[in-house]
PDB file of N, CA and C in Angstrom:
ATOM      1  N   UNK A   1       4.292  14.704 -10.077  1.00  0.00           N
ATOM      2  CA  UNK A   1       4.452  13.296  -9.757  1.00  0.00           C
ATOM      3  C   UNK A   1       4.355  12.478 -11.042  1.00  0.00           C
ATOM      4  N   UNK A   2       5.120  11.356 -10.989  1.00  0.00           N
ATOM      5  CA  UNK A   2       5.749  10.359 -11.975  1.00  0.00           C
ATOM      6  C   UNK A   2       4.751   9.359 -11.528  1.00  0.00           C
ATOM      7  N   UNK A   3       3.656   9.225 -11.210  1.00  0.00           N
ATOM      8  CA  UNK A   3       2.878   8.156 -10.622  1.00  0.00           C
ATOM      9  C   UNK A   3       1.583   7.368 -11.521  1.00  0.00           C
ATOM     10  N   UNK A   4       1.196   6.532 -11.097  1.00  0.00           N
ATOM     11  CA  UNK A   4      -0.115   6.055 -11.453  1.00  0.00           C
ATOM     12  C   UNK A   4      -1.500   6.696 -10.539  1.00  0.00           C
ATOM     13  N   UNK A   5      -2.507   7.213 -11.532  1.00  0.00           N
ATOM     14  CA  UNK A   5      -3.287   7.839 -10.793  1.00  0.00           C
ATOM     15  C   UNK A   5      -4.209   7.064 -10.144  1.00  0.00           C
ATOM     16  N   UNK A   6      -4.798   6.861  -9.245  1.00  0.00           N
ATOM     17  CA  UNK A   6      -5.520   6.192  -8.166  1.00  0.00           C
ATOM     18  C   UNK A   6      -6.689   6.801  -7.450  1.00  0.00           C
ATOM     19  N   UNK A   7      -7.856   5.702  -7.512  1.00  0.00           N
ATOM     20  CA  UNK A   7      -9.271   6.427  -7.405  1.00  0.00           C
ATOM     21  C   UNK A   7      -9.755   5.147  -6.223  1.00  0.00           C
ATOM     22  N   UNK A   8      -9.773   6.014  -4.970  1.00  0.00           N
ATOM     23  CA  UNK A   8     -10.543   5.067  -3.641  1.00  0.00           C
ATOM     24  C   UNK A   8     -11.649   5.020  -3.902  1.00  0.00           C
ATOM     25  N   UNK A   9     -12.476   3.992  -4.163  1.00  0.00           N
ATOM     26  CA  UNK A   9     -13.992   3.835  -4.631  1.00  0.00           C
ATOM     27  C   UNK A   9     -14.642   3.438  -2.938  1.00  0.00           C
ATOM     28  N   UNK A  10     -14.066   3.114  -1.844  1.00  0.00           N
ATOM     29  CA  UNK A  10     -14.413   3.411  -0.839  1.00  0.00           C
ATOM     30  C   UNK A  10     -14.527   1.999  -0.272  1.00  0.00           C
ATOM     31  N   UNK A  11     -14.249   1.009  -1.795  1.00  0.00           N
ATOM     32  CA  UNK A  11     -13.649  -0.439  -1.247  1.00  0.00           C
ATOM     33  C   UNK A  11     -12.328  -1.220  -1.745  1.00  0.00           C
ATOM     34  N   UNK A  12     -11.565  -0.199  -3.175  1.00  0.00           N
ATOM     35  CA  UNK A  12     -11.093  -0.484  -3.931  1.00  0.00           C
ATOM     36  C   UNK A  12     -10.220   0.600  -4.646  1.00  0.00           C
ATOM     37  N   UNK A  13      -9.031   0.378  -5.093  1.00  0.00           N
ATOM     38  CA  UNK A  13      -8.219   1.341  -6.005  1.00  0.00           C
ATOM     39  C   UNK A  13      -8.501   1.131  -7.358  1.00  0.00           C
ATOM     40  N   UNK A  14      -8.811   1.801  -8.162  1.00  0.00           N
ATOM     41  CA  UNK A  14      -8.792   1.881  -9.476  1.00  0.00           C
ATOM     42  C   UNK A  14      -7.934   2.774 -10.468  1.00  0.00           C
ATOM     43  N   UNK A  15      -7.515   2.491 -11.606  1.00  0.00           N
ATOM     44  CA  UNK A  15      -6.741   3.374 -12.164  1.00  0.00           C
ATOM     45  C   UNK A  15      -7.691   4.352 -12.761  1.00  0.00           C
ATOM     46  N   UNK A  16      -6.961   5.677 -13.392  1.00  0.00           N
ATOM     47  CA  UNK A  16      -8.137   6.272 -13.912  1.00  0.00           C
ATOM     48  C   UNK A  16      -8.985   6.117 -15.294  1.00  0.00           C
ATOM     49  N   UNK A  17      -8.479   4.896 -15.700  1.00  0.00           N
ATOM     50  CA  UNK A  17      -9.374   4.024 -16.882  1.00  0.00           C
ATOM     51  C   UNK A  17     -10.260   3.077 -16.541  1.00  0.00           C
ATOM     52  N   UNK A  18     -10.488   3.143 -14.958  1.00  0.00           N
ATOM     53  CA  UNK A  18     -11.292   2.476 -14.537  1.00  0.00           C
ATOM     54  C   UNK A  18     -10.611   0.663 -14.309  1.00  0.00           C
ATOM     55  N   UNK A  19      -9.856   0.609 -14.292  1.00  0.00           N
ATOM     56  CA  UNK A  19      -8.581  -0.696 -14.058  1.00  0.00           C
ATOM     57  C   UNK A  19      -8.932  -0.880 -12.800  1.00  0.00           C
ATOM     58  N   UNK A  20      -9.214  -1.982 -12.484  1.00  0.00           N
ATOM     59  CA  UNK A  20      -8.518  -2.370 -10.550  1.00  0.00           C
ATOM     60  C   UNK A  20      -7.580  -2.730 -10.228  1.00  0.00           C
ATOM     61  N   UNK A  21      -6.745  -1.544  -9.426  1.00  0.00           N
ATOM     62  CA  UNK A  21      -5.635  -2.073  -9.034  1.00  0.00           C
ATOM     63  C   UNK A  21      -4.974  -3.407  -8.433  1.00  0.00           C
ATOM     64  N   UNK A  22      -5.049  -4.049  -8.200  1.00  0.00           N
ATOM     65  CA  UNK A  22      -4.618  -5.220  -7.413  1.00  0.00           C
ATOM     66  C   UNK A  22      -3.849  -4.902  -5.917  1.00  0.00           C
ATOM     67  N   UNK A  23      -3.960  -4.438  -5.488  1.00  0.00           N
ATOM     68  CA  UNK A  23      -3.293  -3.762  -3.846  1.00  0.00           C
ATOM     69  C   UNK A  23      -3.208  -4.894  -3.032  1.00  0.00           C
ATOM     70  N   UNK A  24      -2.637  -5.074  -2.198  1.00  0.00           N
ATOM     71  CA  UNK A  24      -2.625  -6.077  -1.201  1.00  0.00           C
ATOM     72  C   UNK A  24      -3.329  -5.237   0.035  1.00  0.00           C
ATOM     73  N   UNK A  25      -4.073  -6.326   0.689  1.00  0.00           N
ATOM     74  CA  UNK A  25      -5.045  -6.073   2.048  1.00  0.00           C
ATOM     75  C   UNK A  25      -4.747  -4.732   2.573  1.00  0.00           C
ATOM     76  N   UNK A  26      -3.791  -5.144   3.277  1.00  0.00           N
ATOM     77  CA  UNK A  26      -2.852  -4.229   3.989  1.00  0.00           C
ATOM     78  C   UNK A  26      -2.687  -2.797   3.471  1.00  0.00           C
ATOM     79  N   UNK A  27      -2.536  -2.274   2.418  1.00  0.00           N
ATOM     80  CA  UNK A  27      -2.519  -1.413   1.717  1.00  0.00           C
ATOM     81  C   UNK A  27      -3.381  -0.227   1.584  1.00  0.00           C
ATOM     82  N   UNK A  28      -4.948  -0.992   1.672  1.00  0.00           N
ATOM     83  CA  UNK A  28      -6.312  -0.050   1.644  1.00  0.00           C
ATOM     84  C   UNK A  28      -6.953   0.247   2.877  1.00  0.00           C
ATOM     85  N   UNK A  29      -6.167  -0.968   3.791  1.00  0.00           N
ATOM     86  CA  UNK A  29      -6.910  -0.991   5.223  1.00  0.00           C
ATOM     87  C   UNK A  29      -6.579  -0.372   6.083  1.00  0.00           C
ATOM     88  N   UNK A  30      -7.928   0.767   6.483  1.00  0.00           N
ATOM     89  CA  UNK A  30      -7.440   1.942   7.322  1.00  0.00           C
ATOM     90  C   UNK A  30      -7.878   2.870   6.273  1.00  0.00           C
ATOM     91  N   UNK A  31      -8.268   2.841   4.698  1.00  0.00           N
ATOM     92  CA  UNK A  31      -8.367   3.953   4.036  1.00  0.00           C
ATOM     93  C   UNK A  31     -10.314   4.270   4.401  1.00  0.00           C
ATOM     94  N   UNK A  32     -10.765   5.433   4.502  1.00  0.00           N
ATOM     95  CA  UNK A  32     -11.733   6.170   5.090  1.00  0.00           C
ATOM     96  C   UNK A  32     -13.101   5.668   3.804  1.00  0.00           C
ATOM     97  N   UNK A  33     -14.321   5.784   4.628  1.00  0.00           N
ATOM     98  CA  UNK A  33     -15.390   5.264   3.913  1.00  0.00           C
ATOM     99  C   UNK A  33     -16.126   6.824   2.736  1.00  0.00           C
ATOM    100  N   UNK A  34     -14.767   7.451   2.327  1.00  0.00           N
ATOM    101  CA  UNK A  34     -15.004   8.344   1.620  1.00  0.00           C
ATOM    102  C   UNK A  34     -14.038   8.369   0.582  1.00  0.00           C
ATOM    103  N   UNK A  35     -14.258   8.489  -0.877  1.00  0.00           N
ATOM    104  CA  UNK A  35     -13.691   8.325  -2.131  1.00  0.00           C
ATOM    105  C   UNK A  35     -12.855   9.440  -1.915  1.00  0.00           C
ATOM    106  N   UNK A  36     -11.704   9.010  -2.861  1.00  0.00           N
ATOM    107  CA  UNK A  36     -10.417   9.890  -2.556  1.00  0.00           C
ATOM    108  C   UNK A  36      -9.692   9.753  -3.659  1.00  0.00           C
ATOM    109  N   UNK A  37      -8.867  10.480  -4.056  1.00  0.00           N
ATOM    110  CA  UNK A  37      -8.252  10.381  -5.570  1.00  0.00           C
ATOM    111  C   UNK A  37      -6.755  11.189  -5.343  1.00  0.00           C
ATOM    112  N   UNK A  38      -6.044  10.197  -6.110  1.00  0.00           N
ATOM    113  CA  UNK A  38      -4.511  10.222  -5.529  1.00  0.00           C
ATOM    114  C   UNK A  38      -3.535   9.580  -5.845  1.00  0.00           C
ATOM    115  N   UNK A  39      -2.180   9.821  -6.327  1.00  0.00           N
ATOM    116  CA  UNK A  39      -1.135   8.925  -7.429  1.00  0.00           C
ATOM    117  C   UNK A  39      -0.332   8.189  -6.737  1.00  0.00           C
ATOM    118  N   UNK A  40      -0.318   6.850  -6.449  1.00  0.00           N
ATOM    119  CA  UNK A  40       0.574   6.303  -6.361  1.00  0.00           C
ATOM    120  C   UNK A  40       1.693   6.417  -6.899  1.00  0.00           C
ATOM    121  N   UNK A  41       2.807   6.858  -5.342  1.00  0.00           N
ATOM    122  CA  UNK A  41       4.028   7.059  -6.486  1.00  0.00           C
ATOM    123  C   UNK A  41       5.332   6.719  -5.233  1.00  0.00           C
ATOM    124  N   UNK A  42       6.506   6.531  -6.548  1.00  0.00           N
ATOM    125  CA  UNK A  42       7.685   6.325  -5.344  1.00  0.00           C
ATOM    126  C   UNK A  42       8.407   7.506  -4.604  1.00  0.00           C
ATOM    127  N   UNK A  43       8.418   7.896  -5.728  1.00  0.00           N
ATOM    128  CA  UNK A  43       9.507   9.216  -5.150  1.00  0.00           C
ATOM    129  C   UNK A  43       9.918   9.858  -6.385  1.00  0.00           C
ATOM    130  N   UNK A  44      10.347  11.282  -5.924  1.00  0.00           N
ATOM    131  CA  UNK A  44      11.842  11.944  -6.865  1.00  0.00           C
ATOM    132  C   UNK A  44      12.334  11.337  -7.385  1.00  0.00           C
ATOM    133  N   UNK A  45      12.952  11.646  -8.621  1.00  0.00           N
ATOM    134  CA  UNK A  45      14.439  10.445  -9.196  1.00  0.00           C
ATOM    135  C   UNK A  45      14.269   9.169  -9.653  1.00  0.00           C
ATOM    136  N   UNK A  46      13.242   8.805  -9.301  1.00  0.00           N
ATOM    137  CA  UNK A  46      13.081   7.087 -10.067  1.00  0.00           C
ATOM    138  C   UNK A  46      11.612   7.485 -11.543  1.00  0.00           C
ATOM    139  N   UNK A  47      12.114   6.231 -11.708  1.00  0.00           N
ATOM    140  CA  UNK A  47      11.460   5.950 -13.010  1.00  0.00           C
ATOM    141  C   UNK A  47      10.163   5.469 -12.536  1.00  0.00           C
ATOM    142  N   UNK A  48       9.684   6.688 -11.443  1.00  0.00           N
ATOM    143  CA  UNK A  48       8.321   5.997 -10.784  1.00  0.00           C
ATOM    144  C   UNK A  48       7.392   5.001 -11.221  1.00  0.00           C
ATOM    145  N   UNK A  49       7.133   5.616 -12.828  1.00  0.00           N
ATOM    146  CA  UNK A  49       5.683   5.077 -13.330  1.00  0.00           C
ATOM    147  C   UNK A  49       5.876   3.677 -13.609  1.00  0.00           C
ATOM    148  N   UNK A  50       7.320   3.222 -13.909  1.00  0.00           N
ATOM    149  CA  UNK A  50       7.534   1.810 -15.021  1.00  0.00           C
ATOM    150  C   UNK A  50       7.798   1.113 -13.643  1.00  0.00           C
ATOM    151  N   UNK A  51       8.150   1.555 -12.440  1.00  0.00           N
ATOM    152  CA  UNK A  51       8.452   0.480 -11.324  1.00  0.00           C
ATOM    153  C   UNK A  51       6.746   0.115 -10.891  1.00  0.00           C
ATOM    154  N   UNK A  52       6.167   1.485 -10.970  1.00  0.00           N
ATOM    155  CA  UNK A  52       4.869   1.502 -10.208  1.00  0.00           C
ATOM    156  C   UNK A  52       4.260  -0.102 -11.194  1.00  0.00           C
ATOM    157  N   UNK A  53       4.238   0.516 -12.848  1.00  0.00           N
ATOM    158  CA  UNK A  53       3.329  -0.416 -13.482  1.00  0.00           C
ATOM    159  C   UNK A  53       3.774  -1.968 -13.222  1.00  0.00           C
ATOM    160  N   UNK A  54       5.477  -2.150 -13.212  1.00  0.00           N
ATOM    161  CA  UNK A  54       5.844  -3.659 -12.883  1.00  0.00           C
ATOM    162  C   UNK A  54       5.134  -4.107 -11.154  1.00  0.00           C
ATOM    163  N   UNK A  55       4.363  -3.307 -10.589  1.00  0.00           N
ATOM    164  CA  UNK A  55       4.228  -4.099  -9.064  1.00  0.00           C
ATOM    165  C   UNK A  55       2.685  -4.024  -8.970  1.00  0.00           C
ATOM    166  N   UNK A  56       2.223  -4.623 -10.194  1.00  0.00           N
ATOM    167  CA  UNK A  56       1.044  -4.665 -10.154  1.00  0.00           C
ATOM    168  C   UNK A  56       0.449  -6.126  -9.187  1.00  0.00           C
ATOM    169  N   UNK A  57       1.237  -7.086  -9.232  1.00  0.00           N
ATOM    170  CA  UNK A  57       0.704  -8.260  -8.027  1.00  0.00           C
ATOM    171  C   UNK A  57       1.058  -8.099  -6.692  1.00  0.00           C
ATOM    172  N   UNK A  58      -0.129  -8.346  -6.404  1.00  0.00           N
ATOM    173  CA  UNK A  58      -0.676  -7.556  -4.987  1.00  0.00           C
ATOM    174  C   UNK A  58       0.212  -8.527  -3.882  1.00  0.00           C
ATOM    175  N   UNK A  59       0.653  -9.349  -4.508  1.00  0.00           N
ATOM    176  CA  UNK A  59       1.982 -10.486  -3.861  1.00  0.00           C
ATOM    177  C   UNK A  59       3.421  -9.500  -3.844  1.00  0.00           C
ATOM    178  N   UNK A  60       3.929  -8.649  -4.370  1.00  0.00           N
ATOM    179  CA  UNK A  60       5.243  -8.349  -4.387  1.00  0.00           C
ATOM    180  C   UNK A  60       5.186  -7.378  -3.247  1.00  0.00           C
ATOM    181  N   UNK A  61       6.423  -7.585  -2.558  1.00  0.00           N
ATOM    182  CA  UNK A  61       7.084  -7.120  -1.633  1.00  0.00           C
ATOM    183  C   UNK A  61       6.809  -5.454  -1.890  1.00  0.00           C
ATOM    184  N   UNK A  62       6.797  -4.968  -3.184  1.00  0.00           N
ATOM    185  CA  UNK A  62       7.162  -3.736  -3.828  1.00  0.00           C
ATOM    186  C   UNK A  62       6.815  -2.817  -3.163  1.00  0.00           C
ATOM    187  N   UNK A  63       5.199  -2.839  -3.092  1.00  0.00           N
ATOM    188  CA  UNK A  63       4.596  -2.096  -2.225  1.00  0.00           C
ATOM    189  C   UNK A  63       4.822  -1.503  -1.575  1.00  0.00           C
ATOM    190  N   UNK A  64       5.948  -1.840  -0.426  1.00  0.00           N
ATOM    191  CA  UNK A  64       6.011  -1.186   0.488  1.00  0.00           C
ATOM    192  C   UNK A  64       6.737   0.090   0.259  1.00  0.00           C
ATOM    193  N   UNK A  65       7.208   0.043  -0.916  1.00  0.00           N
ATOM    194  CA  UNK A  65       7.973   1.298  -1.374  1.00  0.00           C
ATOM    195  C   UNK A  65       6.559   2.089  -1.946  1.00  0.00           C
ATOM    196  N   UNK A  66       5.647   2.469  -2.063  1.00  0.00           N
ATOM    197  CA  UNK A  66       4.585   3.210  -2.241  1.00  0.00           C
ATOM    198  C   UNK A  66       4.045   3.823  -1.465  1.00  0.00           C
ATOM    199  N   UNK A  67       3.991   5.026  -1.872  1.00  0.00           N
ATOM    200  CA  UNK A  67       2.933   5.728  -1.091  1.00  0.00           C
ATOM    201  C   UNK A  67       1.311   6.163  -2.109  1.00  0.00           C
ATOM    202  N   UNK A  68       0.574   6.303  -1.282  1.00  0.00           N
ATOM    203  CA  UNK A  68      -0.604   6.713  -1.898  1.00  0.00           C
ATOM    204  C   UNK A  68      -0.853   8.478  -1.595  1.00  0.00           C
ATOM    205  N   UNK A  69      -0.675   9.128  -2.409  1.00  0.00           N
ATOM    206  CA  UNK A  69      -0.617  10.899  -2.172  1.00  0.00           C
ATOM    207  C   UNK A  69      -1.765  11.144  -3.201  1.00  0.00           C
ATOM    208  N   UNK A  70      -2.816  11.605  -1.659  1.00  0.00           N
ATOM    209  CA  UNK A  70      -4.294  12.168  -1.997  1.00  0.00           C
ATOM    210  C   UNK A  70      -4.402  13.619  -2.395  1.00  0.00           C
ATOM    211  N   UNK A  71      -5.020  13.918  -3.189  1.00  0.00           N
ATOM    212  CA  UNK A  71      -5.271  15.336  -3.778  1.00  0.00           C
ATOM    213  C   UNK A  71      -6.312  15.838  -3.766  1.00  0.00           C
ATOM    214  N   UNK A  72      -7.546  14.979  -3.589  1.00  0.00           N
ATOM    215  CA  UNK A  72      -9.019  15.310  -3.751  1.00  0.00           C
ATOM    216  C   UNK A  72      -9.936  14.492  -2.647  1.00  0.00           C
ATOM    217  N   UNK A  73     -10.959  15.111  -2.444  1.00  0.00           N
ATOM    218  CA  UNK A  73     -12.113  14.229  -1.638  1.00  0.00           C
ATOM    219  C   UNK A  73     -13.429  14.472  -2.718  1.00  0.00           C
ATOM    220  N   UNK A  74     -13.552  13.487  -4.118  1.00  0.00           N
ATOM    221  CA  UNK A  74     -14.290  13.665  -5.300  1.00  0.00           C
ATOM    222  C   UNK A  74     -16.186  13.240  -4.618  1.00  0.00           C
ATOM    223  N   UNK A  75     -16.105  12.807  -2.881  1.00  0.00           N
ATOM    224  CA  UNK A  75     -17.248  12.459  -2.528  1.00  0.00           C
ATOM    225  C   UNK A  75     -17.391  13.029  -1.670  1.00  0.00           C
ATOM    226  N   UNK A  76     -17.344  14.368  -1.670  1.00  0.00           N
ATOM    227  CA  UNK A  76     -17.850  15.652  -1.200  1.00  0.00           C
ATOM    228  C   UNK A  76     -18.521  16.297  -1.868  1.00  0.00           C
ATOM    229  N   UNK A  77     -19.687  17.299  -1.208  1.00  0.00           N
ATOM    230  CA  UNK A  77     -19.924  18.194  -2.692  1.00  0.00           C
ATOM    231  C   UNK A  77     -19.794  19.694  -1.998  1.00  0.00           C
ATOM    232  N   UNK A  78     -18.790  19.748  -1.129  1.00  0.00           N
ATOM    233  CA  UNK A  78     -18.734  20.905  -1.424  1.00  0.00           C
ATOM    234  C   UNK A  78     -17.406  21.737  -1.842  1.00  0.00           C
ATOM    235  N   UNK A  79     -17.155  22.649  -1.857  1.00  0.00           N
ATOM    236  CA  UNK A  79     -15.830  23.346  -2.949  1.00  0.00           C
ATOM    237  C   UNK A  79     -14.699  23.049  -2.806  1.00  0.00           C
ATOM    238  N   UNK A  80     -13.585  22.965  -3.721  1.00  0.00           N
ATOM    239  CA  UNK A  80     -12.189  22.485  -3.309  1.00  0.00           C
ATOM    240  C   UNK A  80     -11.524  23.145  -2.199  1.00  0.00           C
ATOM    241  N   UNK A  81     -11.901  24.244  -1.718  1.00  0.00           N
ATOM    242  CA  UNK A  81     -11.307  24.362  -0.641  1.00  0.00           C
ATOM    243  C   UNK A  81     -12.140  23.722   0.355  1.00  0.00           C
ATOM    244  N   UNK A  82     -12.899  23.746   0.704  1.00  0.00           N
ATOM    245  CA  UNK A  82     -13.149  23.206   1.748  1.00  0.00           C
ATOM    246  C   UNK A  82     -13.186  21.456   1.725  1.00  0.00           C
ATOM    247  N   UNK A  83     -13.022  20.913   0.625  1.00  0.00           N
ATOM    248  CA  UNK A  83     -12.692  18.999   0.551  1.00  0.00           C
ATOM    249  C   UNK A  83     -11.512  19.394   0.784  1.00  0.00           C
ATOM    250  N   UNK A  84     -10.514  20.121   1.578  1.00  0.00           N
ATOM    251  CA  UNK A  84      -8.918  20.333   1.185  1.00  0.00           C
ATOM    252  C   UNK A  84      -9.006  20.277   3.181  1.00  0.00           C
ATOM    253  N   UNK A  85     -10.055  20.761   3.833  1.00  0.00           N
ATOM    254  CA  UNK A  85      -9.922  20.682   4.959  1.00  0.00           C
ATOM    255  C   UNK A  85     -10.637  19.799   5.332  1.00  0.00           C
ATOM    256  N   UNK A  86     -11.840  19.316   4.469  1.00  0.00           N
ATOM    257  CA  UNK A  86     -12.041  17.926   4.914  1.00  0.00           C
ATOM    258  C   UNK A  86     -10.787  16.815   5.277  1.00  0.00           C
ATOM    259  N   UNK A  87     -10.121  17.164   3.771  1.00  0.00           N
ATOM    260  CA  UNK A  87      -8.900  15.789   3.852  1.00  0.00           C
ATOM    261  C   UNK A  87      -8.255  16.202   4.790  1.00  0.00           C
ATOM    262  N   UNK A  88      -7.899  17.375   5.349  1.00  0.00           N
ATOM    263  CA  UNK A  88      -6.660  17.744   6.576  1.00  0.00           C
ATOM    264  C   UNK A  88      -7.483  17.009   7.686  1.00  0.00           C
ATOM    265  N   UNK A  89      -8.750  16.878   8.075  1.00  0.00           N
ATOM    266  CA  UNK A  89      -9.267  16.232   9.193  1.00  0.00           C
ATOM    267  C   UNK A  89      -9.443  14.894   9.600  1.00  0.00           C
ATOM    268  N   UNK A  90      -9.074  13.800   7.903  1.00  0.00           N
ATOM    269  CA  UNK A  90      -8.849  12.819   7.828  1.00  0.00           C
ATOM    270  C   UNK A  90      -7.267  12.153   7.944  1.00  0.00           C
ATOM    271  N   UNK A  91      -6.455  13.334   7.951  1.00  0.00           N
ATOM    272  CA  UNK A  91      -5.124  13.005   8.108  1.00  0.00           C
ATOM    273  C   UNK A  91      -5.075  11.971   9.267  1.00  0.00           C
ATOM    274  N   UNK A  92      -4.756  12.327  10.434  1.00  0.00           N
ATOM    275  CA  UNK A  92      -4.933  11.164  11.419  1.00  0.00           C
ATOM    276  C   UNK A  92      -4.979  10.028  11.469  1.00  0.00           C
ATOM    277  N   UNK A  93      -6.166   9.628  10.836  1.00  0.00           N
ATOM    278  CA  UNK A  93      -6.798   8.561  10.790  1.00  0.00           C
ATOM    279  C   UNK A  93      -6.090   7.188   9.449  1.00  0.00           C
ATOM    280  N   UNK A  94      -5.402   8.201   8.280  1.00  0.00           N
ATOM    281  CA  UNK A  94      -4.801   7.538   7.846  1.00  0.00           C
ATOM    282  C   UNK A  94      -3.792   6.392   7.994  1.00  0.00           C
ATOM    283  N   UNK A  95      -3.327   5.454   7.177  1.00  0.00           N
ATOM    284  CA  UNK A  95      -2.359   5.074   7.387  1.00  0.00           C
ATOM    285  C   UNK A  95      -0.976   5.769   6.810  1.00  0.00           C
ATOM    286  N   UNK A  96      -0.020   4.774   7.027  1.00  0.00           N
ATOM    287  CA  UNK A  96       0.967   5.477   7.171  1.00  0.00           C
ATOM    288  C   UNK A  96       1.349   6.083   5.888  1.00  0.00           C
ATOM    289  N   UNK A  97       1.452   5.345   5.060  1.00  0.00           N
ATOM    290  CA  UNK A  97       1.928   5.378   3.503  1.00  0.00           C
ATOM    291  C   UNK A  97       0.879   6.164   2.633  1.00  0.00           C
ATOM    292  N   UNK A  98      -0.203   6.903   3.153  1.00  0.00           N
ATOM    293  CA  UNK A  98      -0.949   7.632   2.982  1.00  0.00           C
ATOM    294  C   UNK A  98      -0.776   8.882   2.907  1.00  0.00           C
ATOM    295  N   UNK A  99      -0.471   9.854   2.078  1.00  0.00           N
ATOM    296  CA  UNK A  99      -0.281  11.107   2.262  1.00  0.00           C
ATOM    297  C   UNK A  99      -1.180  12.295   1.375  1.00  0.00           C
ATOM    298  N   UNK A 100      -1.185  13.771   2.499  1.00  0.00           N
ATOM    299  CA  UNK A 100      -1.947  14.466   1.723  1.00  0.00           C
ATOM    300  C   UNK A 100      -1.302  15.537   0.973  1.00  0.00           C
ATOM    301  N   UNK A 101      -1.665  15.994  -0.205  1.00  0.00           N
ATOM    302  CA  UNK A 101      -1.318  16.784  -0.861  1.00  0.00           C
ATOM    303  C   UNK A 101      -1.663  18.255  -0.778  1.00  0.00           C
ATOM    304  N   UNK A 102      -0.834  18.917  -0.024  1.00  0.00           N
ATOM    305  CA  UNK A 102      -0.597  20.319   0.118  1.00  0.00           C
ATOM    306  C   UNK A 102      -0.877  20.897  -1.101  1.00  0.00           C
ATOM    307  N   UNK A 103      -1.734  22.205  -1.781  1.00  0.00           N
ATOM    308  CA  UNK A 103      -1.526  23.065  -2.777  1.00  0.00           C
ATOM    309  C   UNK A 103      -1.686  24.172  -2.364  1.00  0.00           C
ATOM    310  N   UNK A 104      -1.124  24.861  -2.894  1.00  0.00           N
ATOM    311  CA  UNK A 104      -1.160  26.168  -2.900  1.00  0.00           C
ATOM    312  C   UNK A 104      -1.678  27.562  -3.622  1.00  0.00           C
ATOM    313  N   UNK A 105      -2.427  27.832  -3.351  1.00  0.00           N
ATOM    314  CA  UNK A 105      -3.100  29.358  -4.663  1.00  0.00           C
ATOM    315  C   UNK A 105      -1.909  29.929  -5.090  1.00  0.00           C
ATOM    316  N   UNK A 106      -1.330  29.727  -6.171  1.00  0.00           N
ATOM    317  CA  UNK A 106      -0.808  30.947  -6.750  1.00  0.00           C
ATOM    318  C   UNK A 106      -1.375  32.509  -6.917  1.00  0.00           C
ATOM    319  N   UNK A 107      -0.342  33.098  -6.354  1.00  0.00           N
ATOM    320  CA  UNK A 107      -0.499  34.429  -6.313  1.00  0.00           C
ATOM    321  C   UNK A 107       0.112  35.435  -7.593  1.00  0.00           C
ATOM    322  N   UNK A 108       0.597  34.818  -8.521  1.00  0.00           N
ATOM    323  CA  UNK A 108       1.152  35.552  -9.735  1.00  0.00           C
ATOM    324  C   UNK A 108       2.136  35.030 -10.134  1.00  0.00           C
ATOM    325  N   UNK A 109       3.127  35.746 -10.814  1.00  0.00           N
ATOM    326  CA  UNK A 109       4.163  34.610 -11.658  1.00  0.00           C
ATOM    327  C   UNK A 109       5.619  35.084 -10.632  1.00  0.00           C
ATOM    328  N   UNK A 110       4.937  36.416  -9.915  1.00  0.00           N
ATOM    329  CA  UNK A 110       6.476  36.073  -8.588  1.00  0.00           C
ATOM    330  C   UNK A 110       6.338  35.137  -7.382  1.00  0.00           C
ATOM    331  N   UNK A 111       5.112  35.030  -7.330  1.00  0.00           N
ATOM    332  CA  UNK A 111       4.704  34.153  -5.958  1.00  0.00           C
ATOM    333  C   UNK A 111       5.408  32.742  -6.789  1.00  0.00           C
ATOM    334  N   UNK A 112       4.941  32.513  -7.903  1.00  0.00           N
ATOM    335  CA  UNK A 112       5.175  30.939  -8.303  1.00  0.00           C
ATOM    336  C   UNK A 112       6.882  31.088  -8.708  1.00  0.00           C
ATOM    337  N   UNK A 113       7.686  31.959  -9.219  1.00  0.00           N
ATOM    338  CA  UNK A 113       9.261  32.078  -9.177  1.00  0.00           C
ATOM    339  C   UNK A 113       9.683  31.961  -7.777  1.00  0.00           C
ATOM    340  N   UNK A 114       9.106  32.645  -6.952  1.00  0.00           N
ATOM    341  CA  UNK A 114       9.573  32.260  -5.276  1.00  0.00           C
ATOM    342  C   UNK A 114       9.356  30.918  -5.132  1.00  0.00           C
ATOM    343  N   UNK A 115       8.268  30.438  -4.633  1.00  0.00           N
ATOM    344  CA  UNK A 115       7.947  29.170  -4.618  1.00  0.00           C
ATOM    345  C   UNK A 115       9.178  27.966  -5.461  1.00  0.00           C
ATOM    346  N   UNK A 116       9.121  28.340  -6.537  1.00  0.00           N
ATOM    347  CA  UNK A 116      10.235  27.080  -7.173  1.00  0.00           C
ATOM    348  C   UNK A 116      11.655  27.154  -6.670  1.00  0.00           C
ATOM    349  N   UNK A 117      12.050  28.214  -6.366  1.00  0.00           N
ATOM    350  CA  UNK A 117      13.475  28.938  -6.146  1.00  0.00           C
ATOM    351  C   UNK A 117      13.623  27.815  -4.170  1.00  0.00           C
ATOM    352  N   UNK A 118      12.571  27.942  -3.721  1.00  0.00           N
ATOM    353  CA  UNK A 118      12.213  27.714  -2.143  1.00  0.00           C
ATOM    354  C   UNK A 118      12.466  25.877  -2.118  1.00  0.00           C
ATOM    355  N   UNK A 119      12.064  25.258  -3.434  1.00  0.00           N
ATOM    356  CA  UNK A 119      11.945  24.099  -3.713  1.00  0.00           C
ATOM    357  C   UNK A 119      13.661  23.238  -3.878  1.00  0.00           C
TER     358      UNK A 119
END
């Protein structure tokens, strides 16, 4: 991902320099009273990061082209796999533009040649 990285402080987005994002209401509301870490991004094919950085006022329409794609639950303490089924249990509850990030264990360098070939 081409994104800006994004840290749910459990009232607030922050970048990972510690920046506050500026988000509009709408945006965070509905996000879970547990810290979460995750890149705002548009998509494939665009010049994600330079659209992401121009829609920094929490006034532009832009937004709505964003999604927030979670990777971590950093306010857990217990092991990445299991914050991986925490976050699958929070799916639900999300909003829409909220998404979770699938990974996968690599299994060697044919599992990961399959995998890209599948892509």
């Amino acid at each position: 991902m081409d994104g800006i990285r994004a840290y749910w402080s459990k009232s607030h987005l922050y970048t990972r320099h510690g920046t506050k994002l500026n988000s509009p209401e709408w945006f965070t509301k509905g996000l879970p009273q547990n810290c979460l870490d995750g890149e705002l991004w548009i998509g494939r094919r665009t010049s994600s990061y330079d659209v992401l950085a121009s829609i920094y006022s929490k006034h532009s329409n832009r937004w709505k082209e964003i999604g927030y794609y979670v990777f971590d639950l950093p306010s857990s303490p217990t092991v990445y796999e299991d914050r991986m089924n925490e976050l699958e249990t929070l799916k639900p509850l999300l909003p829409h533009h909220v998404h979770i990030v699938h990974c996968l264990k690599c299994q060697g360098n044919s599992h990961l040649m399959d995998y890209l070939d599948s892509i």
